[in-house]
PDB file of N, CA and C in Angstrom:
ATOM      1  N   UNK A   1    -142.070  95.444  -9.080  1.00  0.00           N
ATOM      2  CA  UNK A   1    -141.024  94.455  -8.893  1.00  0.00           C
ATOM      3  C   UNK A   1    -139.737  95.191  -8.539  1.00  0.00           C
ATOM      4  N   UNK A   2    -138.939  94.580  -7.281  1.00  0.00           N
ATOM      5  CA  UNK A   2    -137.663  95.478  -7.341  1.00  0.00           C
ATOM      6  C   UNK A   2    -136.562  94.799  -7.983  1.00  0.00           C
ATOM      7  N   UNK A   3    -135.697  95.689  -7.484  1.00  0.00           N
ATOM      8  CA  UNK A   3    -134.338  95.545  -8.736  1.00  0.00           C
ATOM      9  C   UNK A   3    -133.903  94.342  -8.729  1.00  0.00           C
ATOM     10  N   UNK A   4    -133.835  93.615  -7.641  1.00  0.00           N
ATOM     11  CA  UNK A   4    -133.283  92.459  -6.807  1.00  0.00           C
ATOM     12  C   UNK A   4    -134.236  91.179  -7.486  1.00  0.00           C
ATOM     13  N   UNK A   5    -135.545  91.809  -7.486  1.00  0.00           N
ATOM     14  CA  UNK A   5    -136.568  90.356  -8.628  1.00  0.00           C
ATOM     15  C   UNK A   5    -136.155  90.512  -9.970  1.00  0.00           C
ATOM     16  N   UNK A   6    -136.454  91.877 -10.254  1.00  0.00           N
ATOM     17  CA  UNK A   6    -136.054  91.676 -12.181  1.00  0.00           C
ATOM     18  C   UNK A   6    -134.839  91.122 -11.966  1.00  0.00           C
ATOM     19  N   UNK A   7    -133.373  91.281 -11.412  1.00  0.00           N
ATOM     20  CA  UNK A   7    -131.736  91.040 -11.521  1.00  0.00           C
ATOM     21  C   UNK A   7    -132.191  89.134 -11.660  1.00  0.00           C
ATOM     22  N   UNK A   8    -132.737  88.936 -10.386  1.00  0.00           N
ATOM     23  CA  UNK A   8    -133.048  87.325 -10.716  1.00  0.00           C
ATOM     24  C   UNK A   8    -133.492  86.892 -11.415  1.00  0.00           C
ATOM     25  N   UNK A   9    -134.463  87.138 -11.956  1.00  0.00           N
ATOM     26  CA  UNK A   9    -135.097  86.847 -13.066  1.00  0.00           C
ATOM     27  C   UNK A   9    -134.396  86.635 -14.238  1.00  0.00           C
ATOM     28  N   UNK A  10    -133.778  87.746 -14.346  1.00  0.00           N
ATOM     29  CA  UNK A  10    -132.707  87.345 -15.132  1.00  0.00           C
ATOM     30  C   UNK A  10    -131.795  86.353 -15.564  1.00  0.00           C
ATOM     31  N   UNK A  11    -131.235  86.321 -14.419  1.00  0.00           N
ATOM     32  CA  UNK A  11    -130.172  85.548 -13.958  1.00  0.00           C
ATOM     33  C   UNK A  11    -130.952  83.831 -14.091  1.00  0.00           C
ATOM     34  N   UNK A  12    -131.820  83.623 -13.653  1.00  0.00           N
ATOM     35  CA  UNK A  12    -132.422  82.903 -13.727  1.00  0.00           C
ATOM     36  C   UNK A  12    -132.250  82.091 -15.611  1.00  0.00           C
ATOM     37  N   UNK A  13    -133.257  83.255 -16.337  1.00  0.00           N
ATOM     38  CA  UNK A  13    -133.269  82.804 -17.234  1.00  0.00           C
ATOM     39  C   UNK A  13    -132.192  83.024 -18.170  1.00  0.00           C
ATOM     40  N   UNK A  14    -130.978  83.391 -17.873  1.00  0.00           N
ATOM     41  CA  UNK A  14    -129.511  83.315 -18.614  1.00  0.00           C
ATOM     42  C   UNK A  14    -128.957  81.806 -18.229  1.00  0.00           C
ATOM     43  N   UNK A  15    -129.357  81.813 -17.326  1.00  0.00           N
ATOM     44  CA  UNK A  15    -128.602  80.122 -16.750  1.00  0.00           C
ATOM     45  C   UNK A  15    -129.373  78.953 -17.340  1.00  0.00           C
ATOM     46  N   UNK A  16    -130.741  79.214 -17.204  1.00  0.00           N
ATOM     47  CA  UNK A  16    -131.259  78.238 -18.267  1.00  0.00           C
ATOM     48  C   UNK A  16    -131.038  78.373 -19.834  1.00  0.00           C
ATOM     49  N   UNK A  17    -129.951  79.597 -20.396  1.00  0.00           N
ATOM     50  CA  UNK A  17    -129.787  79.005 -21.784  1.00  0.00           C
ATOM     51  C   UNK A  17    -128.294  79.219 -21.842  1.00  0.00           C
ATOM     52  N   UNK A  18    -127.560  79.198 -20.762  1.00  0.00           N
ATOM     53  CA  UNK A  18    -126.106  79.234 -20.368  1.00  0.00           C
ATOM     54  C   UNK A  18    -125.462  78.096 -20.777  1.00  0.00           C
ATOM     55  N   UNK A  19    -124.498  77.935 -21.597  1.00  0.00           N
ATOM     56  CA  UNK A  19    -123.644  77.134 -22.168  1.00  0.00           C
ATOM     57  C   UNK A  19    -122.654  76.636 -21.245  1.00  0.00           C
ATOM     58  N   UNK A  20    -122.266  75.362 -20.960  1.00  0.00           N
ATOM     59  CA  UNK A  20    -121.318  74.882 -19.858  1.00  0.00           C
ATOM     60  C   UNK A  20    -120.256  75.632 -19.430  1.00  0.00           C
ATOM     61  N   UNK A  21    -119.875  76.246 -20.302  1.00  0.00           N
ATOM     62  CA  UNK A  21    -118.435  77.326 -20.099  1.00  0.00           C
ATOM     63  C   UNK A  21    -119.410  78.400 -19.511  1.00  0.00           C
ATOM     64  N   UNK A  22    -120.477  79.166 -19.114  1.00  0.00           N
ATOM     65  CA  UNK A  22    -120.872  79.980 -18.924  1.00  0.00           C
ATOM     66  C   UNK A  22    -121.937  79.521 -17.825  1.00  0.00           C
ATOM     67  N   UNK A  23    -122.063  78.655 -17.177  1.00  0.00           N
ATOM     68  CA  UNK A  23    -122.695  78.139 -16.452  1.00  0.00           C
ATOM     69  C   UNK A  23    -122.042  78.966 -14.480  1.00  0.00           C
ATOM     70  N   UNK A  24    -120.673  79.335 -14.335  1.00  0.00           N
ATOM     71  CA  UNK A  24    -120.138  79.655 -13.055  1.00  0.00           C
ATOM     72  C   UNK A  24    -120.726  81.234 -13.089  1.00  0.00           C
ATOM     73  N   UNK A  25    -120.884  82.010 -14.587  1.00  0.00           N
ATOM     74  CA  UNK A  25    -121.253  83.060 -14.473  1.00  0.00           C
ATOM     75  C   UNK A  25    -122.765  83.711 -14.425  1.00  0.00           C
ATOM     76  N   UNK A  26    -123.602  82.443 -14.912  1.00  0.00           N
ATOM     77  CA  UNK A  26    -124.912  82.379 -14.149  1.00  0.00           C
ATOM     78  C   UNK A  26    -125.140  82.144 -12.477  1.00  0.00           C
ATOM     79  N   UNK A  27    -124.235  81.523 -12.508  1.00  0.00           N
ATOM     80  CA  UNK A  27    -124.769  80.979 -10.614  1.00  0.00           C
ATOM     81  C   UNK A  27    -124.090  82.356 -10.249  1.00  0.00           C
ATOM     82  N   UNK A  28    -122.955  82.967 -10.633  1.00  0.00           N
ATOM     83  CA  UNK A  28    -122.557  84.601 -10.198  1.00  0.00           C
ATOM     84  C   UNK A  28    -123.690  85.252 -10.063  1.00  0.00           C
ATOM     85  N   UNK A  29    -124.250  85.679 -11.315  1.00  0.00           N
ATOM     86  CA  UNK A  29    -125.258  86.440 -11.179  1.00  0.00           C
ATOM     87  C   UNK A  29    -126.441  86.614 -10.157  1.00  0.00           C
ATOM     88  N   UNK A  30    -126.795  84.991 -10.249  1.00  0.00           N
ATOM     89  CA  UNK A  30    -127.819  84.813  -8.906  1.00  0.00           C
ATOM     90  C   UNK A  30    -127.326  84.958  -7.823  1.00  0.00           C
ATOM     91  N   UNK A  31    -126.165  84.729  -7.243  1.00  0.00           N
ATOM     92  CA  UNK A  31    -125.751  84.921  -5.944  1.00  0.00           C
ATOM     93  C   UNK A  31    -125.637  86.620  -6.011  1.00  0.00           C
ATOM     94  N   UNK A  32    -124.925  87.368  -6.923  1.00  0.00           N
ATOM     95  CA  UNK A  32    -125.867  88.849  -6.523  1.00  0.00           C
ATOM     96  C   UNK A  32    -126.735  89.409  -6.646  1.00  0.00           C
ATOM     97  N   UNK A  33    -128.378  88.665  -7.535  1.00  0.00           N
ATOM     98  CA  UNK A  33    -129.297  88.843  -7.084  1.00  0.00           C
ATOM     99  C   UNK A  33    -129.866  88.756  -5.721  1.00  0.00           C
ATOM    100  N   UNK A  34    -129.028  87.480  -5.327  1.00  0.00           N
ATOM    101  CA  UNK A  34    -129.928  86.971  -3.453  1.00  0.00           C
ATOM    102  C   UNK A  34    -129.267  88.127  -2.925  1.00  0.00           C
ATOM    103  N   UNK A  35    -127.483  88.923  -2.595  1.00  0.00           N
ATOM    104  CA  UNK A  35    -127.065  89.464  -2.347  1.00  0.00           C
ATOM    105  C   UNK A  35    -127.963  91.091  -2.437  1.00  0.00           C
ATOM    106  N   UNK A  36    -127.873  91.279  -3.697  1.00  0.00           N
ATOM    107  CA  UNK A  36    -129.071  92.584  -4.067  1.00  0.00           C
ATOM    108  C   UNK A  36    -130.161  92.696  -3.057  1.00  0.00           C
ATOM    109  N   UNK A  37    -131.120  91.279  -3.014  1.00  0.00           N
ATOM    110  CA  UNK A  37    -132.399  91.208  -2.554  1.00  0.00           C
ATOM    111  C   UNK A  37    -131.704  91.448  -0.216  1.00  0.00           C
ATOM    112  N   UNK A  38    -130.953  91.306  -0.190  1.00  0.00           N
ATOM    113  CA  UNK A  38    -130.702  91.595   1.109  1.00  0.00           C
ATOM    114  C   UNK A  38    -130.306  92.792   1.238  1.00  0.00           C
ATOM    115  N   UNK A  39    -129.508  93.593   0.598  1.00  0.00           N
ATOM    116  CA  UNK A  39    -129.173  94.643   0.840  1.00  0.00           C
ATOM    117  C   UNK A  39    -130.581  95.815   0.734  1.00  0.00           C
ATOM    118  N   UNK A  40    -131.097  95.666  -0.143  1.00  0.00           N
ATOM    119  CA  UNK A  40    -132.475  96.038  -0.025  1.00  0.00           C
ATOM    120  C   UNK A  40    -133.239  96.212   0.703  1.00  0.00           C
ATOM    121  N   UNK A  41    -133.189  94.692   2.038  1.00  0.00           N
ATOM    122  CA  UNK A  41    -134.040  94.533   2.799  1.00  0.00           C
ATOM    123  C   UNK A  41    -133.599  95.553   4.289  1.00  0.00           C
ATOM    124  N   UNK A  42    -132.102  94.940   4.073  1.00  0.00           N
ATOM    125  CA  UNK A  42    -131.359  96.487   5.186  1.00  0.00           C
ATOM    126  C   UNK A  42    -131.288  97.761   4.979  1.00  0.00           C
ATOM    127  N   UNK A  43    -131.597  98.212   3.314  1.00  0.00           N
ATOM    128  CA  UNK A  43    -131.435  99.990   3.341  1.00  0.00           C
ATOM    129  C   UNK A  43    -133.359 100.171   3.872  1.00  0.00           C
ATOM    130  N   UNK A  44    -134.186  99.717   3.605  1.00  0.00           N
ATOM    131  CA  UNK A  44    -135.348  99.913   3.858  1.00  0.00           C
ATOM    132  C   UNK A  44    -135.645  99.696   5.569  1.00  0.00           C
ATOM    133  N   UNK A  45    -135.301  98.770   5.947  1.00  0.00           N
ATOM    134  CA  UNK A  45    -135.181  98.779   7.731  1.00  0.00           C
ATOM    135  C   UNK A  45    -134.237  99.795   8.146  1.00  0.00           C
ATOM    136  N   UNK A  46    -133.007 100.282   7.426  1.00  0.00           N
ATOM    137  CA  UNK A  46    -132.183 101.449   7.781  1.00  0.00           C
ATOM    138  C   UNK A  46    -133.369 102.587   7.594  1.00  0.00           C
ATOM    139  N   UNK A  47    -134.133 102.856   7.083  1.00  0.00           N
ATOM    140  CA  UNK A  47    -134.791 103.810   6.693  1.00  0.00           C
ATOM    141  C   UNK A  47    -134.848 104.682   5.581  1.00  0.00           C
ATOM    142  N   UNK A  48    -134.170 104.530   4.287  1.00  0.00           N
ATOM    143  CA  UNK A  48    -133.412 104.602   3.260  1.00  0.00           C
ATOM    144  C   UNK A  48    -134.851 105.193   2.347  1.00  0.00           C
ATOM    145  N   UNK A  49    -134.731 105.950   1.899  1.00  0.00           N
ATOM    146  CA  UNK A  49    -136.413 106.128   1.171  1.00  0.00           C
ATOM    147  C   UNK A  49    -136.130 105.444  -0.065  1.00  0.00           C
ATOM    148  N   UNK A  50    -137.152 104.834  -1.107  1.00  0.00           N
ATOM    149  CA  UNK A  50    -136.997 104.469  -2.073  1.00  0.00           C
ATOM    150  C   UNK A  50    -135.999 105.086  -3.145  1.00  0.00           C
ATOM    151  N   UNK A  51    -136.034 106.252  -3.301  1.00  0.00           N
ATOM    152  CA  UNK A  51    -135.209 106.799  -4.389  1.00  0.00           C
ATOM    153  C   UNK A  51    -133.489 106.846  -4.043  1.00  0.00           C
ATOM    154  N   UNK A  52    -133.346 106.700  -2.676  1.00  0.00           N
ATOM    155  CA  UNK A  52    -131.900 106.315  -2.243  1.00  0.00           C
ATOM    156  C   UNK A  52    -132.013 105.126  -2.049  1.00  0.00           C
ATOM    157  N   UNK A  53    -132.547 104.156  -2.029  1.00  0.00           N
ATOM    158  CA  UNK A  53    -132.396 102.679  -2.338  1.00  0.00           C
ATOM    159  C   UNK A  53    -131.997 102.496  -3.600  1.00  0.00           C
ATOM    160  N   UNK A  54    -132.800 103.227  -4.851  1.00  0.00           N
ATOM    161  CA  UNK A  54    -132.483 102.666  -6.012  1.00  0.00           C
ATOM    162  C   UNK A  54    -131.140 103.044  -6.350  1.00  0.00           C
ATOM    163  N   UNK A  55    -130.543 104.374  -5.959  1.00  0.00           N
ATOM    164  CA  UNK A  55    -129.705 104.976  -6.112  1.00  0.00           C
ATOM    165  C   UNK A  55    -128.501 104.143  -5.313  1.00  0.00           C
ATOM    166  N   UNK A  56    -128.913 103.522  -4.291  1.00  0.00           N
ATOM    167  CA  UNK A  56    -127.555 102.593  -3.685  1.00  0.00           C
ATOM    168  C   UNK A  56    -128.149 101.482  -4.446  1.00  0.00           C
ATOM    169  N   UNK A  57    -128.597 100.938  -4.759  1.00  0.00           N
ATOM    170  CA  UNK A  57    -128.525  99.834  -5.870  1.00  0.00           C
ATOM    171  C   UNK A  57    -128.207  99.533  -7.199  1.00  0.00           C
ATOM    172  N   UNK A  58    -128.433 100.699  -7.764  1.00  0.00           N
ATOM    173  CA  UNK A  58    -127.564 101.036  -9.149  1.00  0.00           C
ATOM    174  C   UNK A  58    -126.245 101.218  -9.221  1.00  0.00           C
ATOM    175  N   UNK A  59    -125.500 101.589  -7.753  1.00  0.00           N
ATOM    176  CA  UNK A  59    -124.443 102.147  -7.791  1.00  0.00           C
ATOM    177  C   UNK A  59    -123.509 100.797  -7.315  1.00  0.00           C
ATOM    178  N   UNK A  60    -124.671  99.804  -6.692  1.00  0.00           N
ATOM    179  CA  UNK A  60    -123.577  98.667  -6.211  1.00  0.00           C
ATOM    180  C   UNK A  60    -123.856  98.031  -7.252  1.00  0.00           C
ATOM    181  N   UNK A  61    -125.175  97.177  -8.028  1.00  0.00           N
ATOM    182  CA  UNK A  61    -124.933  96.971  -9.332  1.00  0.00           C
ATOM    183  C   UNK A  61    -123.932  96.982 -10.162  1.00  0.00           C
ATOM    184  N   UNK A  62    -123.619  98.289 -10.423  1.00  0.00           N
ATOM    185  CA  UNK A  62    -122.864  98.340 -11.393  1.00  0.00           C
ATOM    186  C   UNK A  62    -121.225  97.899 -10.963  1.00  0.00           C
ATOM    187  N   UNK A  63    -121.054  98.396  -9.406  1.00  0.00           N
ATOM    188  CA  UNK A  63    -119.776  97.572  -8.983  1.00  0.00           C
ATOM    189  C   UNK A  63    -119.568  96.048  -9.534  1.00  0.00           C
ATOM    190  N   UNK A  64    -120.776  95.349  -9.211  1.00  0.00           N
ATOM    191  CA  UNK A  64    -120.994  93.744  -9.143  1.00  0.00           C
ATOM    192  C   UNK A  64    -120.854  93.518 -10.447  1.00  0.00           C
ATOM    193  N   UNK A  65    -120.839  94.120 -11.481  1.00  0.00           N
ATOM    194  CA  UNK A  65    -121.421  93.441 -13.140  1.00  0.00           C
ATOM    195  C   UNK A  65    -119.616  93.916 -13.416  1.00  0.00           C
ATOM    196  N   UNK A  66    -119.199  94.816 -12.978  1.00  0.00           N
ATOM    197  CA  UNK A  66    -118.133  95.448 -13.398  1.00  0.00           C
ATOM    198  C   UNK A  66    -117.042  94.017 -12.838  1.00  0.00           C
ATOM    199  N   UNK A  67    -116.899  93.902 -11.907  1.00  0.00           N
ATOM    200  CA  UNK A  67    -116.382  91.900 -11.258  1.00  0.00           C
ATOM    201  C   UNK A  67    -116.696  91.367 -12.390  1.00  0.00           C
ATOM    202  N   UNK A  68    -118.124  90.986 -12.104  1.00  0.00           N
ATOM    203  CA  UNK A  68    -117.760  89.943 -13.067  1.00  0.00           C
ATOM    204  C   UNK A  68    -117.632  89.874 -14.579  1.00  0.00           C
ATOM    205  N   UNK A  69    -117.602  91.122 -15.329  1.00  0.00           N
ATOM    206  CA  UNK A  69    -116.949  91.445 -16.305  1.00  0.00           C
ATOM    207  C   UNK A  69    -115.649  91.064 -16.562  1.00  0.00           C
ATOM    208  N   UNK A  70    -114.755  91.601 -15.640  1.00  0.00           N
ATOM    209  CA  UNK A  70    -113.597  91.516 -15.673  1.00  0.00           C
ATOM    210  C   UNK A  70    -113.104  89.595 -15.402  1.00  0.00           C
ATOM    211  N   UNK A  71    -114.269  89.122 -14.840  1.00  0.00           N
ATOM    212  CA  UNK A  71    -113.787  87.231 -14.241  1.00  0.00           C
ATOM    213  C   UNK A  71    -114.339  86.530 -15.465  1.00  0.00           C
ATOM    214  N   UNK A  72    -115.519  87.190 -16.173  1.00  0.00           N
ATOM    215  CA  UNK A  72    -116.021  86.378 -17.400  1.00  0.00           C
ATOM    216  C   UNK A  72    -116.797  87.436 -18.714  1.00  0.00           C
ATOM    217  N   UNK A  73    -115.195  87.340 -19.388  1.00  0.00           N
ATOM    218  CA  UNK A  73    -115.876  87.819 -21.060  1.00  0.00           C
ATOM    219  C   UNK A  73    -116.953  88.247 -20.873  1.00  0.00           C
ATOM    220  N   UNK A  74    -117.758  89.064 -21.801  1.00  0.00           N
ATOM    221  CA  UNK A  74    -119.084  88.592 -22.187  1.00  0.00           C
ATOM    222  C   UNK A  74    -118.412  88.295 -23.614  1.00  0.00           C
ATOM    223  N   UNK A  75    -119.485  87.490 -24.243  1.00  0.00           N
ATOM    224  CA  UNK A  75    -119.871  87.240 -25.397  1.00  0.00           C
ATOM    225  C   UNK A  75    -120.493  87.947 -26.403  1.00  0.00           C
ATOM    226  N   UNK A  76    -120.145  87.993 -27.508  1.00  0.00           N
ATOM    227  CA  UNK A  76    -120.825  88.888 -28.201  1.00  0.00           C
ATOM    228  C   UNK A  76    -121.800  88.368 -29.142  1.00  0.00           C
TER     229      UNK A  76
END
């Protein structure tokens, strides 16, 4: 499974137990899963070998979570 299915998956199932106030930061998440799942699809047609895919995906990841950190709390 790549990073881009587990991230949705996720995302997925945070939104189904996402509380109304936390509901804009589920649909976040999924929109950079779909986002994830494309960029993926261009480093691999770029020619990108797997281990520099994961490596540009961890690295934009963590950009993306770091957003929306800063737009929505987490909860503890």
């Amino acid at each position: 499974m790549s990073a881009s299915s587990e991230l949705l998956a996720a995302a997925v199932g945070y939104r189904a137990r996402a509380t109304p106030g936390d509901i804009h930061l589920a649909e976040c998440l999924e929109q950079a899963a779909h986002n994830a799942a494309a960029r993926e699809s261009a480093w691999e047609v770029a020619g990108y070998s797997t281990q520099e895919q994961t490596q540009l995906a961890e690295c934009w990841w963590r950009n993306e979570l770091a957003v929306a950190r800063s737009l929505h709390p987490w909860r503890e």
